[in-house]
N, C-alpha and C. Protein backbone atom coordinates (compact mmCIF):
# COMPACT_ATOMS: atom_id res chain seq x y z
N UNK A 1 0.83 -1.20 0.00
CA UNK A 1 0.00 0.00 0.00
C UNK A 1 0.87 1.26 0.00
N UNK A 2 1.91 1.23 1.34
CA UNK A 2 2.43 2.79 1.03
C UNK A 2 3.53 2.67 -0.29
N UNK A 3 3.89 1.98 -1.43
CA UNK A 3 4.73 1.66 -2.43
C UNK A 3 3.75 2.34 -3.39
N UNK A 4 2.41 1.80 -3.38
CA UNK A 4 1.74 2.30 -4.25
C UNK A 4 1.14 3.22 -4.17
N UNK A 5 0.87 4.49 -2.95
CA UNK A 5 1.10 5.80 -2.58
C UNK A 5 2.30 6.58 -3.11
N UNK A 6 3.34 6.04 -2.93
CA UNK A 6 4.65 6.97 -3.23
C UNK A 6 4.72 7.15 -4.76
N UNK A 7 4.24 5.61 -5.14
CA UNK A 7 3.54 5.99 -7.08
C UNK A 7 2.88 7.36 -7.13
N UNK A 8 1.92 6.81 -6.67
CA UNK A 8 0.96 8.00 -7.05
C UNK A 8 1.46 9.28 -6.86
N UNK A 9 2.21 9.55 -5.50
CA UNK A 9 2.84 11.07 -5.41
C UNK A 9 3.70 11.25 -6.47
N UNK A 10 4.64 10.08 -6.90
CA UNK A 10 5.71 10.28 -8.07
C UNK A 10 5.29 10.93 -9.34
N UNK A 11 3.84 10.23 -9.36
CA UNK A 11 3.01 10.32 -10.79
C UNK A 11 2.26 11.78 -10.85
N UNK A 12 1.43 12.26 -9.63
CA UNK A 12 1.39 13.70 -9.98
C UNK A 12 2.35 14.52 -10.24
N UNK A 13 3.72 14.27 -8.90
CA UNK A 13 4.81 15.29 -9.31
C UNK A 13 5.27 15.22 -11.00
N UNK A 14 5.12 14.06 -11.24
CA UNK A 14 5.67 14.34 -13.32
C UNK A 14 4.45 14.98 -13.61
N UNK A 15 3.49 14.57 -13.23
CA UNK A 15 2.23 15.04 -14.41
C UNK A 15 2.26 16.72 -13.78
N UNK A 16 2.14 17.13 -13.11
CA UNK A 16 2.04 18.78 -12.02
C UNK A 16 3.48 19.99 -12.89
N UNK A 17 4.62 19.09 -12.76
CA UNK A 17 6.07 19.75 -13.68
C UNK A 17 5.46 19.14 -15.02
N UNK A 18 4.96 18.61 -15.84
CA UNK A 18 4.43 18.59 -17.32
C UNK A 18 3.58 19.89 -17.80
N UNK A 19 2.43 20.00 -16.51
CA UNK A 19 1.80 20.95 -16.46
C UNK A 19 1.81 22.23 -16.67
N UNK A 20 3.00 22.68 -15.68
CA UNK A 20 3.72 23.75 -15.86
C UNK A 20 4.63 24.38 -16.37
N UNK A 21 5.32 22.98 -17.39
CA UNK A 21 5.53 23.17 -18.79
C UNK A 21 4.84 23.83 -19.98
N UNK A 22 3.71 23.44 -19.76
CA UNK A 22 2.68 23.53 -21.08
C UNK A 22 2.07 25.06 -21.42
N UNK A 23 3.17 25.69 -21.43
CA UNK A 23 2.83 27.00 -21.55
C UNK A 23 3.16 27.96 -22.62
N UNK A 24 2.71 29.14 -23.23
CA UNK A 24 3.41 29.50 -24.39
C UNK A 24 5.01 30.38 -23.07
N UNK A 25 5.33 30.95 -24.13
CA UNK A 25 6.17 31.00 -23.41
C UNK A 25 5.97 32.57 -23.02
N UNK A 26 6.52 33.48 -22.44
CA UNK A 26 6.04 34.87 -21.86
C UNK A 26 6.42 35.93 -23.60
N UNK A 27 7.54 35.56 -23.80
CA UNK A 27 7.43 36.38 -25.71
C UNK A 27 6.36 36.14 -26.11
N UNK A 28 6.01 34.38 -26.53
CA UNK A 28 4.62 34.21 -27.55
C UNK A 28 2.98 34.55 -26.60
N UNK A 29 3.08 34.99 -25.22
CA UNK A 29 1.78 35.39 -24.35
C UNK A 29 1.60 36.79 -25.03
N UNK A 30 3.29 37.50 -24.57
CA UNK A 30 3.17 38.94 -24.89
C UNK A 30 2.83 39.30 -26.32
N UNK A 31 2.93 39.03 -27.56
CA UNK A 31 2.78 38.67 -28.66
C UNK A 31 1.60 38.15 -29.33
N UNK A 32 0.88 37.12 -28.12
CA UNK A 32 -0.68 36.91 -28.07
C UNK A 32 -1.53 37.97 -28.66
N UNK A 33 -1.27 38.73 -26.86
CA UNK A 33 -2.26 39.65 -26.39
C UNK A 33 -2.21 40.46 -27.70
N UNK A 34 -0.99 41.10 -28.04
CA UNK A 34 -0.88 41.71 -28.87
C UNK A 34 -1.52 42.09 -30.10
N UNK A 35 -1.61 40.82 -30.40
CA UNK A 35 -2.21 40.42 -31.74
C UNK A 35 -3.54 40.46 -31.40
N UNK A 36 -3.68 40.11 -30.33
CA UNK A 36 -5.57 39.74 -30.02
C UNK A 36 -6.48 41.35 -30.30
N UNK A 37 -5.75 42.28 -29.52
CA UNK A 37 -6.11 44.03 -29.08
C UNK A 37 -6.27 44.05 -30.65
N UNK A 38 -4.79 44.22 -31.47
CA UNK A 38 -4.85 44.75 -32.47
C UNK A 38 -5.67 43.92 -33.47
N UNK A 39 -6.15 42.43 -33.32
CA UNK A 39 -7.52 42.04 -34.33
C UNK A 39 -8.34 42.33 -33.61
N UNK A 40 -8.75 43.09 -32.40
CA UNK A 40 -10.27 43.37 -32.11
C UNK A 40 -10.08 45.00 -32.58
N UNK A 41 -9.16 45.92 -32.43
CA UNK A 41 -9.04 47.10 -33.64
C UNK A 41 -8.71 47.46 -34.56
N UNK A 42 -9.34 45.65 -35.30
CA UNK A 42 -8.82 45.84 -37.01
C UNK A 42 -7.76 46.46 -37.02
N UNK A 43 -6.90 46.44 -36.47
CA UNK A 43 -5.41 47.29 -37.01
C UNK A 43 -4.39 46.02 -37.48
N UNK A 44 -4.99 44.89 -36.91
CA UNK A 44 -3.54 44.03 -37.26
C UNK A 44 -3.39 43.26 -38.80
N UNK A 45 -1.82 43.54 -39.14
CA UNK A 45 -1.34 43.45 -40.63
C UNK A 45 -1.98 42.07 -41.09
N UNK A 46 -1.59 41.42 -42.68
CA UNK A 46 -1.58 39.97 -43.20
C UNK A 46 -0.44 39.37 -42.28
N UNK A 47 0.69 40.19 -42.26
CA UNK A 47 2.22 38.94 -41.22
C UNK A 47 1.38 39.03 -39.78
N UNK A 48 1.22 40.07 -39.33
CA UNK A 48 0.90 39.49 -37.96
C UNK A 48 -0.78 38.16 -37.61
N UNK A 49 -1.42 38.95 -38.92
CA UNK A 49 -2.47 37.51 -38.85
C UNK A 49 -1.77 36.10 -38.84
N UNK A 50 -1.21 36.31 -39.84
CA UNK A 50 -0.44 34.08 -39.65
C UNK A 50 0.09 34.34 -38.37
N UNK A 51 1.07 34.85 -38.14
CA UNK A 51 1.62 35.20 -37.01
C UNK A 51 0.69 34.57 -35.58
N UNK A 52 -0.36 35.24 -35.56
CA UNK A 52 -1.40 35.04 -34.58
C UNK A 52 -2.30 33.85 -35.02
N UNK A 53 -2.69 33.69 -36.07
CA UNK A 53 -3.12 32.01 -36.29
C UNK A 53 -2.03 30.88 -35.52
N UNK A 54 -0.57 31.15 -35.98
CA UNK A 54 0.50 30.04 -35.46
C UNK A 54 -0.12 30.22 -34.24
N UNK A 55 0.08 31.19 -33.01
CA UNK A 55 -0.26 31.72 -32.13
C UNK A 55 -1.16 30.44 -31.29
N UNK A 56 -2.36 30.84 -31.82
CA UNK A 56 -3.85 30.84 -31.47
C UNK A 56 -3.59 29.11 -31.39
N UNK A 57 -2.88 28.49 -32.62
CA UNK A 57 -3.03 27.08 -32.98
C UNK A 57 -1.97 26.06 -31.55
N UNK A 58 -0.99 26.81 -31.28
CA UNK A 58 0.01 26.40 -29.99
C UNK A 58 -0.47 26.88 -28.87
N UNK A 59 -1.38 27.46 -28.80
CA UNK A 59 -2.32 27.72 -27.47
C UNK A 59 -3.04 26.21 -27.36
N UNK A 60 -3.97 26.43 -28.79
CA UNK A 60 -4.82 25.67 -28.52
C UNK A 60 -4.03 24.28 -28.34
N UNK A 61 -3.02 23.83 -29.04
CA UNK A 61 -2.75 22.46 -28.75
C UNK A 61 -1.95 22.46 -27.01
N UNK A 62 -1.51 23.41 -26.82
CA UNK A 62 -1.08 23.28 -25.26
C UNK A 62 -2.27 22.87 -24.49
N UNK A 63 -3.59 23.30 -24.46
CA UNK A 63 -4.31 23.83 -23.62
C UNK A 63 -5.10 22.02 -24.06
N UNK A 64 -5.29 21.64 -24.57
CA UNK A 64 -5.21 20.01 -25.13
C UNK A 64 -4.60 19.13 -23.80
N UNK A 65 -2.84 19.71 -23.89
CA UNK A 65 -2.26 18.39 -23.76
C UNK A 65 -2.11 18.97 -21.70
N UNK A 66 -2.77 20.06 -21.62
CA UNK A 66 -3.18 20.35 -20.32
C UNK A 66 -3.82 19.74 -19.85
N UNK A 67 -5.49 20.01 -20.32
CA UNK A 67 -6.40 18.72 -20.41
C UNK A 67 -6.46 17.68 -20.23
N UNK A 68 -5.59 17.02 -20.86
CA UNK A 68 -5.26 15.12 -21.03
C UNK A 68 -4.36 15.09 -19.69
N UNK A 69 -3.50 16.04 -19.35
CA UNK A 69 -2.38 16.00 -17.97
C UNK A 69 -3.89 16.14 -16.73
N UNK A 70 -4.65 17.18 -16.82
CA UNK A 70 -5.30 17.24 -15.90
C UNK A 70 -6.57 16.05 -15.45
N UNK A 71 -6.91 15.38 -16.48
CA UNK A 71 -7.82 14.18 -16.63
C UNK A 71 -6.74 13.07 -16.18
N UNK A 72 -5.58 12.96 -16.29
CA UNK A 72 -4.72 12.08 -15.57
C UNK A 72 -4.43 11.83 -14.13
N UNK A 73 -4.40 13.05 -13.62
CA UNK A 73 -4.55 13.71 -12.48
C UNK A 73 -5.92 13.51 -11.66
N UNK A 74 -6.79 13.30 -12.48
CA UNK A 74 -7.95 13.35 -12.02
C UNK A 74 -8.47 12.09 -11.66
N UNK A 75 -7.84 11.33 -12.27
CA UNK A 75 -7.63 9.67 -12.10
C UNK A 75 -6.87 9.18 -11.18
N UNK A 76 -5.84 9.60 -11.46
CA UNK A 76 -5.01 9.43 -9.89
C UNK A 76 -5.43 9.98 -8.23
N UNK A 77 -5.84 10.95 -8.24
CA UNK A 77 -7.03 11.14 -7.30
C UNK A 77 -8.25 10.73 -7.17
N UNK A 78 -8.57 10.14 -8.15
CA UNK A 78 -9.79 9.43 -7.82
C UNK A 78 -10.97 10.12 -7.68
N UNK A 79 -11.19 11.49 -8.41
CA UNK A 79 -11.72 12.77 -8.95
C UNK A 79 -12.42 12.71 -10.09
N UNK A 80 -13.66 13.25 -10.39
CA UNK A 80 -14.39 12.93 -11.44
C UNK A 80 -14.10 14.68 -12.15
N UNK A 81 -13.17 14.56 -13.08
CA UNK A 81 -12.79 16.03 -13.84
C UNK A 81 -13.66 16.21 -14.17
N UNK A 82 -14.50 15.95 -14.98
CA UNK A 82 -16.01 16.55 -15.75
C UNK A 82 -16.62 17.21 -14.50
N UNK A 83 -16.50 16.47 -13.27
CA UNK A 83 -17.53 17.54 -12.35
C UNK A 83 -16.90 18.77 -12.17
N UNK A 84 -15.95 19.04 -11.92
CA UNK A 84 -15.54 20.28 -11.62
C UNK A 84 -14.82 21.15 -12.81
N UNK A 85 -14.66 20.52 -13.96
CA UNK A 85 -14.40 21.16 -15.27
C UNK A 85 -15.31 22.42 -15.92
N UNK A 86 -14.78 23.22 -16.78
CA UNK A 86 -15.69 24.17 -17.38
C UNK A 86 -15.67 23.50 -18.83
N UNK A 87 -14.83 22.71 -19.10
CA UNK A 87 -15.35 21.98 -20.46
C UNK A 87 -16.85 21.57 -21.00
């Protein structure tokens, strides 16, 4: 029993540091926002559109493999993620 406790702590601590991996990085956040302001005041160029598509598309796949880390997590606790999810 406590062998297969110290798992489980082992297994959040990787999945918890994966987690907090999964981030853009503070350039591509700052760079985000950026892009976001300037497409809600039509000001932003054709380069910064792809620019902000790449953007938008490495958000979204981070925010994915967050997801799948946090539903792992949620298993290992023995936690029903859908209940407390905004998904």
């Amino acid at each position: 029993l406590q062998k297969k406790q110290k798992d489980k702590r082992y297994q959040e601590k990787v999945l918890l540091s994966q987690l907090n991996q999964l981030i853009l990085s503070k350039q591509e956040q700052e760079r985000y926002h950026l892009y976001s302001k300037k497409n809600e005041e039509e000001t932003i160029t054709k380069k910064e559109q792809k620019e902000y598509a790449v953007l938008i598309n490495l958000e979204e796949e981070l925010r994915n493999k967050r997801v799948a880390i946090l539903i792992q997590l949620a298993q290992i606790r023995a936690v029903n993620y859908w209940k407390y999810s905004d998904c």
